[in-house]
Protein backbone atom coordinates (compact mmCIF):
# COMPACT_ATOMS: atom_id res chain seq x y z
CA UNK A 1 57.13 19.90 -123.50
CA UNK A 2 57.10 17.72 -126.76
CA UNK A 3 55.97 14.28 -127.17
CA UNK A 4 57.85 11.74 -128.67
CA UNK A 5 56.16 11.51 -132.18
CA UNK A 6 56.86 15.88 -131.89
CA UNK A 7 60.36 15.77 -130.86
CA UNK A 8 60.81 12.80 -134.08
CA UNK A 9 58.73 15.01 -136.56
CA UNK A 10 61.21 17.71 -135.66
CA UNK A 11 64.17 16.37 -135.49
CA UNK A 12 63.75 15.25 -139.16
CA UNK A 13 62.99 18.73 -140.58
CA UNK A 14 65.26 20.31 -142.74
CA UNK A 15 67.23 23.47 -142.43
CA UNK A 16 66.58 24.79 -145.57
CA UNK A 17 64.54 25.60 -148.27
CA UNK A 18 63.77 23.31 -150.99
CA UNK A 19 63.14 25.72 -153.71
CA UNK A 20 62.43 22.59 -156.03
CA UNK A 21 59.66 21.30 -154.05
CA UNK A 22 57.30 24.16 -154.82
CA UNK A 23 55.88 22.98 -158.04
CA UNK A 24 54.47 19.99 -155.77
CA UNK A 25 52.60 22.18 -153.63
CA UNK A 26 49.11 23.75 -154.40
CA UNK A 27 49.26 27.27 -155.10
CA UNK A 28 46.35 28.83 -153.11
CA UNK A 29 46.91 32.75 -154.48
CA UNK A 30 48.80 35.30 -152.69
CA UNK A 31 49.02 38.40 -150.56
CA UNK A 32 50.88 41.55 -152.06
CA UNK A 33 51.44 44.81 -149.69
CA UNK A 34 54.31 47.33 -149.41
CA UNK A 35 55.60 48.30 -146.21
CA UNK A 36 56.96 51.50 -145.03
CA UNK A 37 59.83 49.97 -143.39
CA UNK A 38 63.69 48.60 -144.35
CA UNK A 39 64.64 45.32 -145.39
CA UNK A 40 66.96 45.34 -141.94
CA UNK A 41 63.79 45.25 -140.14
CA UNK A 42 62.01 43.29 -141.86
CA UNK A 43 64.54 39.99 -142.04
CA UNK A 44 65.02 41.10 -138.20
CA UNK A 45 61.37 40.35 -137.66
CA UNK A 46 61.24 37.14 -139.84
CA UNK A 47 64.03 35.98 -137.12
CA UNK A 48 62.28 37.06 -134.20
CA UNK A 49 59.77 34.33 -133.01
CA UNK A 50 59.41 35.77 -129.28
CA UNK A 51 57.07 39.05 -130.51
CA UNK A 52 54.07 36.45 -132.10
CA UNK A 53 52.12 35.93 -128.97
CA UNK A 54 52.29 39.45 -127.86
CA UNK A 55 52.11 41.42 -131.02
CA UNK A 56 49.69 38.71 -132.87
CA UNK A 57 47.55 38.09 -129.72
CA UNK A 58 44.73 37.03 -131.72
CA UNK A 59 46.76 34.88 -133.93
CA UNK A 60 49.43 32.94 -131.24
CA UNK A 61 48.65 32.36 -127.65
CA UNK A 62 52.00 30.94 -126.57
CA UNK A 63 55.25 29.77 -128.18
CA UNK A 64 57.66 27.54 -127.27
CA UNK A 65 61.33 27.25 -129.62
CA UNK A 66 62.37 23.92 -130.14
CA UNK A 67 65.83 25.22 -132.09
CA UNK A 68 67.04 28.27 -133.73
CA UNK A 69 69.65 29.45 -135.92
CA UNK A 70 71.01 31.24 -138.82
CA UNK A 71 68.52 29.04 -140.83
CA UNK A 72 65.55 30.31 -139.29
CA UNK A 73 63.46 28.58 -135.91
CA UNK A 74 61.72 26.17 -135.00
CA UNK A 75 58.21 25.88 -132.17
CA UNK A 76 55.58 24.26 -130.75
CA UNK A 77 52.87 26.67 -131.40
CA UNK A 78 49.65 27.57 -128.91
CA UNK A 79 46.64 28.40 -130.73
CA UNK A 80 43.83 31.04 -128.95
CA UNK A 81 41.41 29.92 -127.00
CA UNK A 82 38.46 30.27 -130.17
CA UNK A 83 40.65 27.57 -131.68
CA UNK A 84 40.07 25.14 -128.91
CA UNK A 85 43.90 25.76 -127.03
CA UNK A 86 45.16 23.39 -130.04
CA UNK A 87 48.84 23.43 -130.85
CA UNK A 88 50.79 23.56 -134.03
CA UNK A 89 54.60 22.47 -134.46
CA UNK A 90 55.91 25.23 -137.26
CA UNK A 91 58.74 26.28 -138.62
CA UNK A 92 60.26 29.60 -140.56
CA UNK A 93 63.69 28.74 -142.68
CA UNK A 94 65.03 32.05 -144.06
CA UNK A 95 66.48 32.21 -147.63
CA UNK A 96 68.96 35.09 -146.46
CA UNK A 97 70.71 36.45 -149.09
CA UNK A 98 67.17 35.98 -151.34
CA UNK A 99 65.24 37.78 -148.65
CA UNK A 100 63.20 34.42 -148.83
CA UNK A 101 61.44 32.50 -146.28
CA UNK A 102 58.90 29.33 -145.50
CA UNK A 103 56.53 28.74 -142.78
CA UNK A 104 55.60 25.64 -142.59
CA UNK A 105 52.54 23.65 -140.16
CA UNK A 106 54.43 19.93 -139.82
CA UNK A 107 51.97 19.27 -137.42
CA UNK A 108 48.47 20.28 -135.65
CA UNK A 109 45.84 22.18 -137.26
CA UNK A 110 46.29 22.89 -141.17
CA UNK A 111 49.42 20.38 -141.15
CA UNK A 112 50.97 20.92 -144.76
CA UNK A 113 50.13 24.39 -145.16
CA UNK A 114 53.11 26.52 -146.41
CA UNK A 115 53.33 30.20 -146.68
CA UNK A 116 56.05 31.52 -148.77
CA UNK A 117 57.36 35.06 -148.90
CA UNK A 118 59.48 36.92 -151.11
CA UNK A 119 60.69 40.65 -149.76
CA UNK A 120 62.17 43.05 -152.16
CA UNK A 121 63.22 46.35 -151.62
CA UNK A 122 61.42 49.36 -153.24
CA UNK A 123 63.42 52.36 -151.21
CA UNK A 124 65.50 52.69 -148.36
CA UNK A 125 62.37 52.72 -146.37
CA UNK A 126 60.02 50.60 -148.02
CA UNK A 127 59.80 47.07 -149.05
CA UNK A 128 57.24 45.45 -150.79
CA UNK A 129 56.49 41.37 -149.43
CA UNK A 130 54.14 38.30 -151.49
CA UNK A 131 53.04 35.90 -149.39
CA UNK A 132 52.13 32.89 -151.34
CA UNK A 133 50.00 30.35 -149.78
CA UNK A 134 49.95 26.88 -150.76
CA UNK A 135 48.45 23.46 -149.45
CA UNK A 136 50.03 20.02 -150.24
CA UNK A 137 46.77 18.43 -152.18
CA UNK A 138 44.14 20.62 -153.96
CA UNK A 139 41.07 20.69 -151.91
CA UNK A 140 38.13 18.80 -153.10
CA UNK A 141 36.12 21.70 -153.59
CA UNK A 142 36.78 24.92 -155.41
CA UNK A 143 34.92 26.55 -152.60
CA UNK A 144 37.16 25.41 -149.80
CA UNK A 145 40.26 26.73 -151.79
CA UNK A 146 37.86 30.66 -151.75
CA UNK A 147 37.69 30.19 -147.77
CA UNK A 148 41.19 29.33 -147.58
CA UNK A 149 42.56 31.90 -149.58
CA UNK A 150 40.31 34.31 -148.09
CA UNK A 151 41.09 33.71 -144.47
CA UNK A 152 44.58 33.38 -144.96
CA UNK A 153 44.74 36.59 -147.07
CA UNK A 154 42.63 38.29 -143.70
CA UNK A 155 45.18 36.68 -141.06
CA UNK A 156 47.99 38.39 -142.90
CA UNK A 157 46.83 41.73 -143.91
CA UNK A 158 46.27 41.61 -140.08
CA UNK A 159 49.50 40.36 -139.20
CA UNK A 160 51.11 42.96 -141.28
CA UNK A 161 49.22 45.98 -139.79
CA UNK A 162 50.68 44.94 -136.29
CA UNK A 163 54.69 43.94 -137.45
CA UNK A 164 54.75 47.49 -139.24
CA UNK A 165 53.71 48.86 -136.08
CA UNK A 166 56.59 46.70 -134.33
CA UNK A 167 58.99 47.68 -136.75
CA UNK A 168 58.56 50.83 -137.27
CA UNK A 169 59.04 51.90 -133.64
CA UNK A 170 62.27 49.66 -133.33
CA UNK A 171 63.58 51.48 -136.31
CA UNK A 172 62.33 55.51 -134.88
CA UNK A 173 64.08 53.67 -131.46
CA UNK A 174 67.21 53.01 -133.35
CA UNK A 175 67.39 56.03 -135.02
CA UNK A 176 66.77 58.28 -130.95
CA UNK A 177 69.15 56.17 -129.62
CA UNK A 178 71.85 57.19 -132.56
CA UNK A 179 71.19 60.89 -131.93
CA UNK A 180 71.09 61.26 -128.24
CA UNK A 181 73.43 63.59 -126.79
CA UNK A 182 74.77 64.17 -123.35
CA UNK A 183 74.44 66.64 -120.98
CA UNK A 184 75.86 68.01 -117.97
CA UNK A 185 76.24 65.88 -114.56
CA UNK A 186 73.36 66.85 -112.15
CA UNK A 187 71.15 68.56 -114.91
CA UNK A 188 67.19 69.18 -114.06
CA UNK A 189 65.10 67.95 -116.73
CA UNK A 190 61.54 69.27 -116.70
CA UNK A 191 59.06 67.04 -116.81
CA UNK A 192 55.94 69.01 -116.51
CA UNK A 193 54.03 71.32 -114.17
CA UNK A 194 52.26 68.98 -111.76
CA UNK A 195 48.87 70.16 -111.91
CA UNK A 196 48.88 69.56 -115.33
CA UNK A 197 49.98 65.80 -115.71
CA UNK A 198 48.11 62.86 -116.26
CA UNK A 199 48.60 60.70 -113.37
CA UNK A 200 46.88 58.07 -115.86
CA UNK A 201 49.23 58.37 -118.87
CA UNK A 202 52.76 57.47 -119.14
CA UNK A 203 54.97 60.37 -119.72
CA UNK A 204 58.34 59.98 -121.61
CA UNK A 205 60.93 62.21 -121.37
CA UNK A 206 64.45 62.42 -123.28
CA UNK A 207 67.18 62.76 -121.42
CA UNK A 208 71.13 62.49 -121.34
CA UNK A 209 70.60 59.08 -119.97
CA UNK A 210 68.18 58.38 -122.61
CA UNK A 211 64.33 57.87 -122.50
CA UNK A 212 62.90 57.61 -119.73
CA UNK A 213 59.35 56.84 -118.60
CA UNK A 214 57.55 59.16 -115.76
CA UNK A 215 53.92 57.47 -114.32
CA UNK A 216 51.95 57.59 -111.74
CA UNK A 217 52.04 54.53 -109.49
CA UNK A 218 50.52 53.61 -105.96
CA UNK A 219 50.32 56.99 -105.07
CA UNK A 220 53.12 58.81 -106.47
CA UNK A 221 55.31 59.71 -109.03
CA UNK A 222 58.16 57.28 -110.23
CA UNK A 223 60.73 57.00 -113.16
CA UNK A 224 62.13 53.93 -115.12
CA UNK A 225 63.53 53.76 -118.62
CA UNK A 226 61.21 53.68 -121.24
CA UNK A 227 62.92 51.58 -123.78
CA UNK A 228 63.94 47.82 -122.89
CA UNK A 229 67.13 46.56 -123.34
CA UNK A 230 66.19 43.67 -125.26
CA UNK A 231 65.21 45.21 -128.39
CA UNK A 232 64.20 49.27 -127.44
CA UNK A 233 60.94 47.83 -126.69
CA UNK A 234 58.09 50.77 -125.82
CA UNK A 235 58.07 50.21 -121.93
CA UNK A 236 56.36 53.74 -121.94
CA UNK A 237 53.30 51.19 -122.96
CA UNK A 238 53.96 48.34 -121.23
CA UNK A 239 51.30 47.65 -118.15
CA UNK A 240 52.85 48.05 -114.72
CA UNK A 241 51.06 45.03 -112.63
CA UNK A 242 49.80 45.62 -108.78
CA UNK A 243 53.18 44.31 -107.31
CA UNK A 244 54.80 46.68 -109.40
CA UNK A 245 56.12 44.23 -112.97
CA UNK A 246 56.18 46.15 -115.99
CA UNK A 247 56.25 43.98 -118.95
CA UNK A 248 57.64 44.97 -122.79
CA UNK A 249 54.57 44.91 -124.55
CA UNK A 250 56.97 43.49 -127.90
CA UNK A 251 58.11 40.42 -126.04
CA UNK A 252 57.05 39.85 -122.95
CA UNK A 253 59.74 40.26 -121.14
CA UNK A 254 59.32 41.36 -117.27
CA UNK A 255 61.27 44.48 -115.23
CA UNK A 256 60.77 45.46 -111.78
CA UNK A 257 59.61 48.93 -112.02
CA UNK A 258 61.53 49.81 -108.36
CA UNK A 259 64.91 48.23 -108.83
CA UNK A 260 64.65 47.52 -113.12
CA UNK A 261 65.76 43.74 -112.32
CA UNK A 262 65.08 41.52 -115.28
CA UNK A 263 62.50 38.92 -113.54
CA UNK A 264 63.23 36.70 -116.71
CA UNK A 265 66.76 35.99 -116.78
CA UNK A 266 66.37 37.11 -120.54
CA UNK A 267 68.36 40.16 -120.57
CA UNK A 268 70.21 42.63 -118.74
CA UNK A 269 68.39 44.84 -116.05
CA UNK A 270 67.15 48.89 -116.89
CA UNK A 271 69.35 51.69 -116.67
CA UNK A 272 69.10 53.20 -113.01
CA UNK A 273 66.17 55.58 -113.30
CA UNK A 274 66.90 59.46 -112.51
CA UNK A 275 65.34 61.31 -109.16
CA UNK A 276 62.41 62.94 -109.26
CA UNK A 277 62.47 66.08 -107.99
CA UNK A 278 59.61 68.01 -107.12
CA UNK A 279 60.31 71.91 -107.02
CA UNK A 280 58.11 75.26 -107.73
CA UNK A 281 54.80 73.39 -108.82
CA UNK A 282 57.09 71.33 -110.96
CA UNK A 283 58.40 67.95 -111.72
CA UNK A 284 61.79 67.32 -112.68
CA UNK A 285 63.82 64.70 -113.48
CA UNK A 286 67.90 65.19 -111.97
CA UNK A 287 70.12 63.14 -114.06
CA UNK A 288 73.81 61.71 -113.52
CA UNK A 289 76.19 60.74 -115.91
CA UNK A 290 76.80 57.33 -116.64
CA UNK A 291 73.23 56.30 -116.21
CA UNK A 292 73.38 55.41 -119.88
């Protein structure tokens, strides 16, 4: 919930970028790294401000939107707990066509800061990002501009490590999903000789229905899809809770592992999962078609 003064301060933020303002702002230095991953994914990410408190755990404990759009987004910000559970109101506003965009703190800890990033593309697959960081005054010290620099520079290469992780299994999900093929109605797909599974791993399994995801829960073996329907989400890594909620380890969002309802209201529910068929010291998976 915002306050007043927060719902005021954002309601008077612009939509865009204000390329002139930069010479007002106090270049800090910048971060320079190339990516293994396309420009599609990487403007996808800039977009997406559901992943931060679940891929960037350390950095954002919770995040609440206050508006969105072509422009970019807009939230109230939850710091972790070694931060003191502070808040932040930030923004993102996405140059587009310049693969361009601004975060901005407009309120809370390090108010004024502004990181600015410019993508380019170096290959199909591979991109290369500098992240400029800048402060509205120069700091009084020279040493307080090193600590700055330093930590942001730290908090990014950090950042970075986890969002190529991100999206570099959305795009090797993109890319199954565009070469699955079907199969015949009421095929047996082995899943492995039971004595030799890990009832403590996840197992995934391609199928004419598409991925799906066979673990060991409260005492026996079950199936669900292992990709969620948000964004192809690894639910093959997601935890599967007690009363049986697995949650997308990408977004957050929650699936019951029996039925594959949505507990969110977010998105739609999972594919139907396949039987499980146990047969000659074997488990198999029978699938349908039209599960997909």
């Amino acid at each position: 919930m915002l306050t007043q003064t927060e719902q005021d301060l954002s309601s008077a933020r612009p939509n865009t970028v204000d390329f002139d303002r930069i010479s007002d702002l106090h270049y800090l230095g910048n971060y320079v790294r190339r990516l293994p991953v396309n420009m599609a994914r990487m403007m996808e990410n800039a977009y997406d401000w559901e992943h931060l408190p679940y891929v960037h755990a350390s950095s954002f404990a919770s995040i609440d939107l206050i508006a969105s759009g072509s422009w970019g987004w807009r939230a109230k910000i939850g710091l972790p707990e070694a931060s003191g559970r502070a808040f932040q109101l930030l923004d993102l506003l996405v140059a587009r066509e310049q693969n361009y965009w601004v975060s901005t703190v407009y309120a809370g800890p390090g108010e004024g800061v502004q990181i600015h990033t410019q993508a380019r593309e170096v290959s199909r697959e591979e991109i290369e990002v500098d992240v400029r960081f800048y402060l509205p005054e120069p700091p009084a010290d020279e040493s307080v501009s090193a600590a700055a620099l330093r930590y942001l520079t730290d908090q990014y290469a950090t950042l970075y490590d986890e969002d190529t992780e991100l999206m570099s299994g959305r795009q090797q999900a993109l890319d199954h999903k565009a070469q699955e093929t079907s199969t015949e109605t009421g095929d047996k797909v082995f899943v492995g000789v039971l004595s030799d599974l890990n009832p403590a791993a996840a197992h995934v399994v391609d199928t004419a229905a598409g991925r799906i995801c066979v673990r060991h829960w409260q005492g026996q073996w079950i199936a669900h899809a292992a990709t969620c329907p948000h964004l192809l989400g690894p639910l093959a890594e997601g935890p599967v809770s007690e009363d049986g909620v697995i949650t997308c380890p990408w977004h957050g969002y929650r699936f019951d592992i029996q039925s594959g309802a949505n507990l969110d209201g977010k998105c739609r529910a999972l594919m139907p999962a396949p039987d499980l068929i146990e047969a000659e010291g074997g488990l198999y998976l029978r699938v349908e078609s039209g599960l997909s």
